[in-house]
C-alpha atoms as a PDB file:
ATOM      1  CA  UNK A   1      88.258 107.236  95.943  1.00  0.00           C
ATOM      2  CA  UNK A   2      86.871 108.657  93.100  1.00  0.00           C
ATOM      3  CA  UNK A   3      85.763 111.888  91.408  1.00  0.00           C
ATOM      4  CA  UNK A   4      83.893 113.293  88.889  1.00  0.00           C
ATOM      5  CA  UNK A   5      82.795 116.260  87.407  1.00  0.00           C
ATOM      6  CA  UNK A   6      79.597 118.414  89.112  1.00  0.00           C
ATOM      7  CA  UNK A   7      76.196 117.457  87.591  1.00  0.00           C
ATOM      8  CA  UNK A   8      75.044 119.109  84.756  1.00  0.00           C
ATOM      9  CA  UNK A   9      78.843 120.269  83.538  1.00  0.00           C
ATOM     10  CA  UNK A  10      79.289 120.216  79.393  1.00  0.00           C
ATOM     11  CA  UNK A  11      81.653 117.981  78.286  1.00  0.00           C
ATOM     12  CA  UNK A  12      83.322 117.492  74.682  1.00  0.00           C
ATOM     13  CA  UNK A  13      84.002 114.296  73.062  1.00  0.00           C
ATOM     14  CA  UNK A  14      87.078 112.278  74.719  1.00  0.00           C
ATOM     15  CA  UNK A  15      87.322 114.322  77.681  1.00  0.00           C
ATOM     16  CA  UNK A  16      88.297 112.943  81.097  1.00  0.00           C
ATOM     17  CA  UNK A  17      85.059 113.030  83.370  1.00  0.00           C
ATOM     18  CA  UNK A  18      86.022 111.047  86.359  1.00  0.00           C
ATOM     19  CA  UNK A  19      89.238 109.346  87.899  1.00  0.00           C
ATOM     20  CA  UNK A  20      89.555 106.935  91.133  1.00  0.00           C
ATOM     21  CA  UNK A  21      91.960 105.308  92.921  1.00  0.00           C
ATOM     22  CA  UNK A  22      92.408 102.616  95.481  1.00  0.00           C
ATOM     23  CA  UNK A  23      94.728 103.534  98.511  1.00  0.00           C
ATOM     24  CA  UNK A  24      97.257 101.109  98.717  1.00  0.00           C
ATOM     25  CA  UNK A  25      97.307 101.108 102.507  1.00  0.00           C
ATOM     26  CA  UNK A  26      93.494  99.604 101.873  1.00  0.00           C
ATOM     27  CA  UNK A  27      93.703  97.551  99.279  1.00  0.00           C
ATOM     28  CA  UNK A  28      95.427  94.579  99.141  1.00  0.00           C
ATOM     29  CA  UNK A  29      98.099  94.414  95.602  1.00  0.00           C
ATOM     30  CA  UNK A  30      96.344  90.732  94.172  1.00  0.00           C
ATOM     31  CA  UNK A  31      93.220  93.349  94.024  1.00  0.00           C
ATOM     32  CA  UNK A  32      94.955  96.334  92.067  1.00  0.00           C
ATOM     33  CA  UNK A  33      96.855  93.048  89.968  1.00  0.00           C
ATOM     34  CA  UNK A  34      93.276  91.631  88.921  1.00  0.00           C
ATOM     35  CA  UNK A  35      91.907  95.484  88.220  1.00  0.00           C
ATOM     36  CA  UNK A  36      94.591  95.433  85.865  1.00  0.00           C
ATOM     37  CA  UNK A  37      93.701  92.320  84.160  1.00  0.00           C
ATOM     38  CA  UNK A  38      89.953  92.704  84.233  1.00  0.00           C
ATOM     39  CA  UNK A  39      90.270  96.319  82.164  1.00  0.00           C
ATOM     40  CA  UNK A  40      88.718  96.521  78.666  1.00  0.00           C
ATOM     41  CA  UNK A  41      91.389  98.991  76.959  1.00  0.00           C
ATOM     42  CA  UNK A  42      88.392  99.900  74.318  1.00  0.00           C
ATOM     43  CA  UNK A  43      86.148 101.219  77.193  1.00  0.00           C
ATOM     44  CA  UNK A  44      87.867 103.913  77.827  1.00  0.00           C
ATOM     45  CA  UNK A  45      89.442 103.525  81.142  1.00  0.00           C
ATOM     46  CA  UNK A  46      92.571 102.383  82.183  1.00  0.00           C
ATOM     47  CA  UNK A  47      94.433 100.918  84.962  1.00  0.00           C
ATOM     48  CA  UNK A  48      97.641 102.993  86.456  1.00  0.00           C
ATOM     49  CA  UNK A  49     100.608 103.056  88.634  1.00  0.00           C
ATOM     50  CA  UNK A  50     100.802 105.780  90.782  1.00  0.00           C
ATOM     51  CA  UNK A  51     104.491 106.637  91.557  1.00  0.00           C
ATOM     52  CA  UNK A  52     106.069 107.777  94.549  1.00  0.00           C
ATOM     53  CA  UNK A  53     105.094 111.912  95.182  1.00  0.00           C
ATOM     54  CA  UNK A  54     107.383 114.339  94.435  1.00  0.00           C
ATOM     55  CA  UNK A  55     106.464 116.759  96.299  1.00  0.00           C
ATOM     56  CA  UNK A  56     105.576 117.709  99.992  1.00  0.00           C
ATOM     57  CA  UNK A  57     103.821 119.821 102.780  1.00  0.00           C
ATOM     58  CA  UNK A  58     105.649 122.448 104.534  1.00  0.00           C
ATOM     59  CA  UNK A  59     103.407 123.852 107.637  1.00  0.00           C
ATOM     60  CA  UNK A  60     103.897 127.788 107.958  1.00  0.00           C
ATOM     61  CA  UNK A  61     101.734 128.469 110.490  1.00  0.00           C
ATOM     62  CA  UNK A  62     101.124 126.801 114.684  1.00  0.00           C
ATOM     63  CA  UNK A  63      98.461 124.458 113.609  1.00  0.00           C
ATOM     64  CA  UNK A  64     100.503 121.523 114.677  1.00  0.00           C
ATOM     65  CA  UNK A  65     101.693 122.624 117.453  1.00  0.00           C
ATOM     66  CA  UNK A  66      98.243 124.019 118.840  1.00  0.00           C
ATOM     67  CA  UNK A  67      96.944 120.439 117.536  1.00  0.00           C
ATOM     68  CA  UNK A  68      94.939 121.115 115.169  1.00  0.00           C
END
């Protein structure tokens, strides 16, 4: 996945502009392990963990039950 800001958008020096991530139910760990090794430190990027969330999703409404 990855993301970035809309066309066009103004941007000041050292800002973050875009961000990605592999999903780890894809992507096999010798990949993410060889990302990590590959990265350039002085390009501006960097290679990250992503921990386990801390947060969740509590459904309010019927949606689940009506399957939706």
């Amino acid at each position: 996945m990855c993301a970035t800001l809309h066309t066009n958008t103004m941007v000041r020096r050292g800002q973050v502009v875009a961000g990605t991530r592999a999903d780890t139910l894809v992507v096999m760990k010798k990949v993410i392990d060889e990302a990590k090794r590959l990265r350039d430190p002085t390009a501006g990027h960097e290679v990250k963990e992503i921990g386990r969330p801390t947060v969740g999703v509590v459904i309010t409404g019927n949606e689940v039950y009506h399957g939706r």
